[in-house]
Every structure is written in structure tokens, then in C-alpha cells.
N, C-alpha and C. Protein backbone atom coordinates (compact mmCIF):
# COMPACT_ATOMS: atom_id res chain seq x y z
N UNK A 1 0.84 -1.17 0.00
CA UNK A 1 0.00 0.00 0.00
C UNK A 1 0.89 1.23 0.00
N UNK A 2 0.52 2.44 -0.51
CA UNK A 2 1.59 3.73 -0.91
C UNK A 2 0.34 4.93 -0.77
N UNK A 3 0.89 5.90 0.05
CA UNK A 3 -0.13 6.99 0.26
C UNK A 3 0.47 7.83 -1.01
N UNK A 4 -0.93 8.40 -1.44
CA UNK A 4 -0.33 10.13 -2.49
C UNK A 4 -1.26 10.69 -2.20
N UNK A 5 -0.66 11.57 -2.78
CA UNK A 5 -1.12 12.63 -2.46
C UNK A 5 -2.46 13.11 -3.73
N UNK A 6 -2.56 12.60 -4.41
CA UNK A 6 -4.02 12.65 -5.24
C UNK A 6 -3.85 11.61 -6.89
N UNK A 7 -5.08 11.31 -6.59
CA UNK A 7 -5.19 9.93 -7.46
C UNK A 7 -6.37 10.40 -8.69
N UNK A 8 -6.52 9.97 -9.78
CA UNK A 8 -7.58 9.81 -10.77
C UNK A 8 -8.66 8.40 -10.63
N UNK A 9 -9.62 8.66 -10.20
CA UNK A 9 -10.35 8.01 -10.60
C UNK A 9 -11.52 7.73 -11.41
N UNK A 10 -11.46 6.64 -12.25
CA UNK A 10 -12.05 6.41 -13.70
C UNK A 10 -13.49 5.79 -13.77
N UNK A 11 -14.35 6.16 -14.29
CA UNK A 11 -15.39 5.73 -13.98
C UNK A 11 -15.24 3.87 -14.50
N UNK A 12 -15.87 3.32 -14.19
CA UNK A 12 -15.61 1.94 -14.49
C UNK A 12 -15.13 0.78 -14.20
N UNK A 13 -13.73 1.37 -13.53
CA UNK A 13 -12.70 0.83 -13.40
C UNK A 13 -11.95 0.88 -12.47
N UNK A 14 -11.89 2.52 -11.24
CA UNK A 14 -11.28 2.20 -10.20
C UNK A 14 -10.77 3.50 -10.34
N UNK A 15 -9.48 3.23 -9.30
CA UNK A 15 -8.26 4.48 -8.87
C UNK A 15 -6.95 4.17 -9.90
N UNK A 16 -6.82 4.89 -10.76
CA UNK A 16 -5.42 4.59 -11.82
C UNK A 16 -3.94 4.16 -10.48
N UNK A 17 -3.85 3.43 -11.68
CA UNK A 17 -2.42 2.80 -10.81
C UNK A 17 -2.77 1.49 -9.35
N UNK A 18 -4.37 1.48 -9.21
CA UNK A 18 -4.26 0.44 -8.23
C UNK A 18 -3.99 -0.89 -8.84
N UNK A 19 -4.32 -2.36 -8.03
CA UNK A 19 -4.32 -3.39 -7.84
C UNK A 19 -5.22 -3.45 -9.00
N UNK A 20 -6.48 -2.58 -8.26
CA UNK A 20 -7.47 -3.77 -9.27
C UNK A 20 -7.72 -3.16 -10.25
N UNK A 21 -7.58 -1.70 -10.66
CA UNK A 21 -7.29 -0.87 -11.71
C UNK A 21 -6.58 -1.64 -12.61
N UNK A 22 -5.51 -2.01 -12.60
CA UNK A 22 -4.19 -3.01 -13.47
C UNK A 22 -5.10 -4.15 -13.66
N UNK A 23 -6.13 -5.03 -12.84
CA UNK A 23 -6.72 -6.28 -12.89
C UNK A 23 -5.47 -6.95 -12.48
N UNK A 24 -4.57 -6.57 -11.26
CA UNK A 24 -3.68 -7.84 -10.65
C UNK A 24 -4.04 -8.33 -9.08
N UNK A 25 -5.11 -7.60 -8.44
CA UNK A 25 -5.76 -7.77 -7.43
C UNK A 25 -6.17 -9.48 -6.97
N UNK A 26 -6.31 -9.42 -5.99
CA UNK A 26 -6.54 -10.77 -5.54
C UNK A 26 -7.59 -11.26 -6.02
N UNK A 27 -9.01 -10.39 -6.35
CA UNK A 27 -10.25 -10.75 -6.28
C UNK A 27 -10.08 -10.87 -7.86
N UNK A 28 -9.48 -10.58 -8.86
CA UNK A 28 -9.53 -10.34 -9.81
C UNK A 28 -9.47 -11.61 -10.53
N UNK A 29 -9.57 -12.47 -9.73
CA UNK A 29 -9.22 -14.19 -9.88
C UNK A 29 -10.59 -14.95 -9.86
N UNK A 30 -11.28 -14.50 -9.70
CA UNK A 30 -12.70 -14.82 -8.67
C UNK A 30 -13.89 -14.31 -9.71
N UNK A 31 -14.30 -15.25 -10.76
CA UNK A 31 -14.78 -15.16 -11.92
C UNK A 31 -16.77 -14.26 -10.77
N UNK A 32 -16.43 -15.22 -10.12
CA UNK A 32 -18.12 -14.91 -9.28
C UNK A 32 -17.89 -13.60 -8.35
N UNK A 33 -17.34 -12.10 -8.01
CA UNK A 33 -16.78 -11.72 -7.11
C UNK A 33 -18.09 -10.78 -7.81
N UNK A 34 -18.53 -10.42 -6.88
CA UNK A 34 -20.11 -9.41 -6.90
C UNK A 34 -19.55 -8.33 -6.96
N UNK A 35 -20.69 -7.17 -7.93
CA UNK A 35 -20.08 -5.68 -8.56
C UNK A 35 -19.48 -5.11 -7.04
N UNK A 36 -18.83 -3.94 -7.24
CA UNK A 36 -18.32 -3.30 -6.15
C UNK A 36 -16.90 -2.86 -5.30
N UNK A 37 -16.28 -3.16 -6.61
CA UNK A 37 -14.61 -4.22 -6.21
C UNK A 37 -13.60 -2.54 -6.49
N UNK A 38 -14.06 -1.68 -6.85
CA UNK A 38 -13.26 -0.61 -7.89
C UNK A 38 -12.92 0.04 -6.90
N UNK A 39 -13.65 0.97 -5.86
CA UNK A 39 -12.63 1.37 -4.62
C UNK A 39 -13.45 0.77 -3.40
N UNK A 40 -12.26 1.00 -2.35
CA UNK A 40 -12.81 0.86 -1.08
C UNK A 40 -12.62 2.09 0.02
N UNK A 41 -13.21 2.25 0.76
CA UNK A 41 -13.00 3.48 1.71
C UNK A 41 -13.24 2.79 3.09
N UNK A 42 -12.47 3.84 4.00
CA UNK A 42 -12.64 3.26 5.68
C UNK A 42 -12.44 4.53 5.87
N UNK A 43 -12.89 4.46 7.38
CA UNK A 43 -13.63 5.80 8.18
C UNK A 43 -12.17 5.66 9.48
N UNK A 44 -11.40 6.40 9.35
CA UNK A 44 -10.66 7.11 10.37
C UNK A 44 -11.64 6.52 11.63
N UNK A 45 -12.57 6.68 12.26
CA UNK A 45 -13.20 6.63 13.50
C UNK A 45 -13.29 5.00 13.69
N UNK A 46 -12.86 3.92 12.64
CA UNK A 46 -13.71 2.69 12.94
C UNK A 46 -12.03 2.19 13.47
N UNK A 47 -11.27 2.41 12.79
CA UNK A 47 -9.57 2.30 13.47
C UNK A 47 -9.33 2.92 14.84
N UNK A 48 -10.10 3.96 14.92
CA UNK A 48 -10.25 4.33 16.53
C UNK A 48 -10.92 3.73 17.38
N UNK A 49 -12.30 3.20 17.48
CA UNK A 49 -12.99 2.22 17.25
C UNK A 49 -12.20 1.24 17.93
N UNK A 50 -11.46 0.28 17.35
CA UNK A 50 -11.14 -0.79 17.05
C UNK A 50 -9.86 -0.91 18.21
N UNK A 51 -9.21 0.33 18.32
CA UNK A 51 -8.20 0.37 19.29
C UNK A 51 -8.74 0.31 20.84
N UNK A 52 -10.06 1.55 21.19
CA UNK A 52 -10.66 1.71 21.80
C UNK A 52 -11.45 0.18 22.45
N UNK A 53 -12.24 0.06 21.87
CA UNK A 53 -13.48 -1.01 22.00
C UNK A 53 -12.46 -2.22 22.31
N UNK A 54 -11.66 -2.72 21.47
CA UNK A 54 -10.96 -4.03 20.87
C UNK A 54 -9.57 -3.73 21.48
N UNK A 55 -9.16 -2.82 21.73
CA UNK A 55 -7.28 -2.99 22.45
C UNK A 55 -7.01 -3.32 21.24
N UNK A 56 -7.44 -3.07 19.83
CA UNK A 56 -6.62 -3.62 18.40
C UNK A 56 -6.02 -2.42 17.86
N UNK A 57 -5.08 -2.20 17.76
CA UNK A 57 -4.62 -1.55 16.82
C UNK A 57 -4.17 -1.80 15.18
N UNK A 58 -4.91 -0.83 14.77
CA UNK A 58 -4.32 -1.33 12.68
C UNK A 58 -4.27 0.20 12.27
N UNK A 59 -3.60 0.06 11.44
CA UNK A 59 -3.46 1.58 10.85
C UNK A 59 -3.66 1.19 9.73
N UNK A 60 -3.89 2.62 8.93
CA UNK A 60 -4.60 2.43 7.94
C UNK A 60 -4.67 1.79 6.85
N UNK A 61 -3.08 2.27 6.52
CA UNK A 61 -2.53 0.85 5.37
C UNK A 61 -2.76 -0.34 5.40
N UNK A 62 -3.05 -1.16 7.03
CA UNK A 62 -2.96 -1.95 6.66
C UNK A 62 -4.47 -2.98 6.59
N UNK A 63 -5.37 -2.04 6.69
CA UNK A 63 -6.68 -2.30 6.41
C UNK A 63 -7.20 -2.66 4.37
N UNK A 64 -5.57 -2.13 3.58
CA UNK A 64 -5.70 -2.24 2.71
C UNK A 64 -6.95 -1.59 1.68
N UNK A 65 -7.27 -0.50 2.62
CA UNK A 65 -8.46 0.49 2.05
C UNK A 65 -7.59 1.24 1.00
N UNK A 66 -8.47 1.98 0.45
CA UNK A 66 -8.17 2.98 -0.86
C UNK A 66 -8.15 4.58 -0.31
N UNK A 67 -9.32 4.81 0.25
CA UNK A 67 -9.39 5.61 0.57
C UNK A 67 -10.15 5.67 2.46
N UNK A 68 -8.73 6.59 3.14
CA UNK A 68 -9.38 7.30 4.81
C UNK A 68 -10.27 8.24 4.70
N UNK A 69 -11.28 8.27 5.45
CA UNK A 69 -12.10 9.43 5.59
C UNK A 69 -12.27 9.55 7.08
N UNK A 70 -13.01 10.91 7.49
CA UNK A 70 -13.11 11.36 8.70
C UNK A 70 -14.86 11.81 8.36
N UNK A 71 -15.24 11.47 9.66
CA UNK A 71 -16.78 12.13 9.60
C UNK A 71 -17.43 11.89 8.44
N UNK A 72 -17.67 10.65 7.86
CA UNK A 72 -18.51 10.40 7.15
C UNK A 72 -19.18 9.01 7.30
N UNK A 73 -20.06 9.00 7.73
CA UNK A 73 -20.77 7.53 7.58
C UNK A 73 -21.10 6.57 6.54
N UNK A 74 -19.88 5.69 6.54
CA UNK A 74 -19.98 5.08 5.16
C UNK A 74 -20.90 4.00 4.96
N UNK A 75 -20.98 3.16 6.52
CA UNK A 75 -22.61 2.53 6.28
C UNK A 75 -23.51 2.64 5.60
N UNK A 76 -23.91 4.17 6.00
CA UNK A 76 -25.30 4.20 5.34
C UNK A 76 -25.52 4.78 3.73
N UNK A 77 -24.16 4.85 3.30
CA UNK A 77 -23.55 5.41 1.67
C UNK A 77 -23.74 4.00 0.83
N UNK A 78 -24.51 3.00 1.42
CA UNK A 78 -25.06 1.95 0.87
C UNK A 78 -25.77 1.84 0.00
N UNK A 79 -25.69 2.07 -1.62
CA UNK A 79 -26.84 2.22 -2.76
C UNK A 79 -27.07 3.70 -2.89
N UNK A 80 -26.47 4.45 -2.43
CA UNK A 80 -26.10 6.21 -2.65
C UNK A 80 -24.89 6.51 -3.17
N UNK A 81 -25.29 7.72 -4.13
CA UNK A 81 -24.31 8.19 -4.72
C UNK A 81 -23.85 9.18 -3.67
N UNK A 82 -22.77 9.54 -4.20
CA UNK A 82 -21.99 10.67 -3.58
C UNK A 82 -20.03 10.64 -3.98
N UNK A 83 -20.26 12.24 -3.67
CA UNK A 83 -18.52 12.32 -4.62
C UNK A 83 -17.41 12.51 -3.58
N UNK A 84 -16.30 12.27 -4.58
CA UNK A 84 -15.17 12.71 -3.30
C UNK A 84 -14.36 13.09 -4.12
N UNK A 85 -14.15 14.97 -4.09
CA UNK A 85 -13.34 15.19 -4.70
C UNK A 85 -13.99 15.54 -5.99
N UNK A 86 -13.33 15.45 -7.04
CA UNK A 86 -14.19 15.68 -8.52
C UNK A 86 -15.18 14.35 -8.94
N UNK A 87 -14.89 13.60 -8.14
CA UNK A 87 -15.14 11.85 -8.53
C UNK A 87 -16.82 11.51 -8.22
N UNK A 88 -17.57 10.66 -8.97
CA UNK A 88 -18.45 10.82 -7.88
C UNK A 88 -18.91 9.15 -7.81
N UNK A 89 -19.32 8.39 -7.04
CA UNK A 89 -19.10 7.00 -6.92
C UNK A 89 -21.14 6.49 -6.58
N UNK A 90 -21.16 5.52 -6.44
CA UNK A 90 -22.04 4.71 -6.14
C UNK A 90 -21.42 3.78 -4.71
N UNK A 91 -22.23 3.52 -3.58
CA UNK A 91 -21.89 3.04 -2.61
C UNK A 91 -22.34 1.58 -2.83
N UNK A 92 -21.91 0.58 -3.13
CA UNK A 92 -22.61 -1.05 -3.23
C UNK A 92 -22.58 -2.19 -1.93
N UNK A 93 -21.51 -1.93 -1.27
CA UNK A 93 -21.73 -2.87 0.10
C UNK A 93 -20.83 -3.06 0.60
N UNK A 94 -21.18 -2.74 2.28
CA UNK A 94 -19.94 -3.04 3.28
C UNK A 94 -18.73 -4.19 2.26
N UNK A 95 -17.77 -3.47 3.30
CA UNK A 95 -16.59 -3.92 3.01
C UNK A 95 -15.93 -4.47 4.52
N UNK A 96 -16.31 -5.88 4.25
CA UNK A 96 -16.38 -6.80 5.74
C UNK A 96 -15.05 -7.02 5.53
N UNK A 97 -14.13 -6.91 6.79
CA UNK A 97 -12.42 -7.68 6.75
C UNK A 97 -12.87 -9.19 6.72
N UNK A 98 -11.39 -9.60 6.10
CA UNK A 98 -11.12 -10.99 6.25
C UNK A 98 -9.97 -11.51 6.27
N UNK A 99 -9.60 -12.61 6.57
CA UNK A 99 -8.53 -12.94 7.09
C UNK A 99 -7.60 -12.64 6.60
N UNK A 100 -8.12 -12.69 5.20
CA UNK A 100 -6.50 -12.51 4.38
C UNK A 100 -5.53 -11.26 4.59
N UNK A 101 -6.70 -10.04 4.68
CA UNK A 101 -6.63 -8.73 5.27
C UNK A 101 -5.86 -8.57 6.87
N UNK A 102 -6.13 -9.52 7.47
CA UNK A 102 -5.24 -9.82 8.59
C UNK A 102 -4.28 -10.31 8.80
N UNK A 103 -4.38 -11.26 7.61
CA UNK A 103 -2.50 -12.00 7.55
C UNK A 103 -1.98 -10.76 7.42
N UNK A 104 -2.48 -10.35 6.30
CA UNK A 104 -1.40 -9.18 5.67
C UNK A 104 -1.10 -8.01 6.69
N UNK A 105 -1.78 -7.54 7.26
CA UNK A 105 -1.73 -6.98 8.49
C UNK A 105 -0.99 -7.50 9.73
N UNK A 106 -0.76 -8.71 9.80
CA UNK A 106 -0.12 -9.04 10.92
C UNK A 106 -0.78 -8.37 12.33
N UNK A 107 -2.05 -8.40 12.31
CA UNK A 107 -2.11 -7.61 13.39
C UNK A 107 -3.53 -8.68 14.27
N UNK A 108 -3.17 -9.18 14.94
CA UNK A 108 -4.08 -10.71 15.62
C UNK A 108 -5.06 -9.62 15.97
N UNK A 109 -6.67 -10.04 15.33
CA UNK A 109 -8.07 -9.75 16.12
C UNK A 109 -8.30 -9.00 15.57
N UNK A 110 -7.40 -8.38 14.14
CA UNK A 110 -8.28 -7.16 13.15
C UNK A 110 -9.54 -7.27 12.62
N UNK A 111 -9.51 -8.81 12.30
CA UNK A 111 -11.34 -9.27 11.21
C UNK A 111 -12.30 -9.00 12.61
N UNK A 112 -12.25 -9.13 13.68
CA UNK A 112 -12.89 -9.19 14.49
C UNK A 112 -13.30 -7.72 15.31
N UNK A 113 -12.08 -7.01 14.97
CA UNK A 113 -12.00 -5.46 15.70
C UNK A 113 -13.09 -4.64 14.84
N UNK A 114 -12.96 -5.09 13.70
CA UNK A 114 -13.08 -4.03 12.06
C UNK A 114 -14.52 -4.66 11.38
N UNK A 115 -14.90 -5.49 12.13
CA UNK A 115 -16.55 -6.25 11.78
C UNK A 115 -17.13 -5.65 12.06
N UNK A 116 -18.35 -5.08 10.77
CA UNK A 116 -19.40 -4.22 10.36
C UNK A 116 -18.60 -2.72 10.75
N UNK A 117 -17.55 -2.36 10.53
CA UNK A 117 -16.68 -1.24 10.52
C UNK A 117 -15.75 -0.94 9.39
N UNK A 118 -15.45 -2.22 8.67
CA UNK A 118 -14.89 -2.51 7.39
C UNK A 118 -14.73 -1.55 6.92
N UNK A 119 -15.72 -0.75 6.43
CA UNK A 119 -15.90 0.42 4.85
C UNK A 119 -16.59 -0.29 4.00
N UNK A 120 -16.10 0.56 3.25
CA UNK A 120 -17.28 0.34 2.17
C UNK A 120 -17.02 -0.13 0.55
N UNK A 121 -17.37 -0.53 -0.15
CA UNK A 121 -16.80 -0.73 -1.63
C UNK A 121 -17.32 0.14 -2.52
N UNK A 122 -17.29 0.56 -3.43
CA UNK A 122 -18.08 1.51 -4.13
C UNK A 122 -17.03 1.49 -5.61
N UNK A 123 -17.41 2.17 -6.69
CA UNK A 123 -17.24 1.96 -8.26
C UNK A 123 -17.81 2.91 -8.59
N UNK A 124 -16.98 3.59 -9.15
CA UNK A 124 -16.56 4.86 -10.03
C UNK A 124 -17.76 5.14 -10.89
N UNK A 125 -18.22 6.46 -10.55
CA UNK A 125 -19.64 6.58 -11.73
C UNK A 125 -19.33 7.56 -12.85
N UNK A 126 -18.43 9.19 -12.55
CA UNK A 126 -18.08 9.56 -13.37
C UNK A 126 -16.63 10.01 -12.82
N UNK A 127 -15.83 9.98 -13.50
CA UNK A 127 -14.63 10.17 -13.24
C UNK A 127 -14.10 11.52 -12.86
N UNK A 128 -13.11 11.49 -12.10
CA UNK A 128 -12.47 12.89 -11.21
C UNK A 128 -10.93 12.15 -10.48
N UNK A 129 -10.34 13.70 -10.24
CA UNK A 129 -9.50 13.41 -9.53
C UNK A 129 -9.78 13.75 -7.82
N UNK A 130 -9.19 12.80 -7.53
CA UNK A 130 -9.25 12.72 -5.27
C UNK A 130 -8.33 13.06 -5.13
N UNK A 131 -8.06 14.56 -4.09
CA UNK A 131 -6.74 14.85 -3.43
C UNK A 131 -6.91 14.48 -1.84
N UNK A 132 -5.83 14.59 -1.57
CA UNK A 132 -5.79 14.34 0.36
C UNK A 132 -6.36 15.67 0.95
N UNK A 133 -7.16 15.20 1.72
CA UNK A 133 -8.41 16.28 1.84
C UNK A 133 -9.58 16.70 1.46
N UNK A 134 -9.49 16.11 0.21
CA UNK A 134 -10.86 16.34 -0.83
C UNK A 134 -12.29 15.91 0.25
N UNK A 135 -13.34 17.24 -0.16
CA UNK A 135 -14.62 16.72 0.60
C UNK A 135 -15.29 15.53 -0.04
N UNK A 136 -16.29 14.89 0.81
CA UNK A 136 -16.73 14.53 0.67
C UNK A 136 -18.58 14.64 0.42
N UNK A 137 -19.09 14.60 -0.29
CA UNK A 137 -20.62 15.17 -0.45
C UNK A 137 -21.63 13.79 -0.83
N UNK A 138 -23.06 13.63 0.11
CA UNK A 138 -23.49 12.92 -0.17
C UNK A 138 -24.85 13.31 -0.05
């Protein structure tokens, strides 16, 4: 995972330059993998959350999200549009951790800290660029 400082994202297809943007992503294997795969977002508060509630600590990277946000409820961005940045996305469904997300993390009790806190998945509706900071509008 690599932070920048502002990314393009394409309607269709994702954040240029990711995993699954390229199609080298894990899921990208997974002929049956339900729409929703193009970005993911996590909420700054559910990593707080998680430390708090759970004694877990994960930072952000290694939740393997796309995009941190603050003060936005991504739950309920479930089947709602809304933009970030010039971008503007469709919300399709929690983004539940899983183990694999925890190997990679190395961090024992993350799937469990980060359940129904995940984020969210969502896919690019018309394309824009996201900077660090960019609002969010829903």
C-alpha cells in the first residue's frame, strides 16, 4: 500500500495505478466476485474504534483500504451516490475484513476489531481526480 497525495479516478474501473485498476488484485481471480470491487473506503473513527473497543490496533494501510475518511458515515452510503473530490461513486456494500486482510496486516483480532466497521466498496460513476483532503458530499 503507498499513500499520495491525489489519485484519478475512472469511472468503471477504479483508482489509476491500483491493484485492481491493473486487474492484478486478488479478487480479480474470482470469476463470481459481486459488482463493487473498484474502490474501497474506511472511516478514520472505525480504526479508533477498534483500538478503543478491541485494544486492536491497525493503521490504515494496513486495512488495505483505498481511501481514509473522517466524519462520514460510510454505512449508510449503501446504494447512494456521492462524490469525493471531482469523482463521484455509487456506494454497493460493506466492506467486511477478512482474514487474508489480517495475515497481511499481521495484526491478531483485526477481522474481528473491524466487523461491520470494514468500509465500504463503491465503483466509479463519473470520473475525477481525489486529493488528500478532498470533501466529501453525499
Amino acid at each position: 500500500m503507498e499513500s499520495v497525495e491525489s489519485v484519478d479516478a475512472v469511472a468503471g474501473k477504479g483508482l489509476r495505478g491500483d491493484r485492481y485498476y491493473r486487474e492484478q488484485g486478488l479478487y480479480d481471480r474470482h470469476e463470481d466476485l459481486p459488482e463493487g470491487t473498484g474502490v474501497t473506503l474506511i472511516e478514520k473513527e472505525a480504526l479508533e474504534a477498534a483500538r478503543r473497543d478491541e485494544a486492536t490496533t491497525v493503521q490504515p494501510q494496513q486495512t488495505r483500504r483505498n481511501i481514509l475518511t473522517r466524519d462520514v458515515p460510510l454505512n449508510h452510503l449503501v446504494g447512494r451516490e456521492f462524490t469525493v473530490g471531482e469523482a463521484t461513486f455509487t456506494g454497493v456494500r460493506l466492506c467486511e475484513p477478512c482474514d487474508y486482510m489480517e495475515s497481511l496486516a499481521d495484526v491478531e483480532g483485526a477481522v474481528e476489531a473491524l466487523t461491520h466497521r470494514g468500509g465500504l466498496n463503491a465503483n466509479v460513476v463519473d470520473s475525477g481526480t481525489i486529493a488528500v483532503n478532498s470533501s466529501i458530499e453525499f
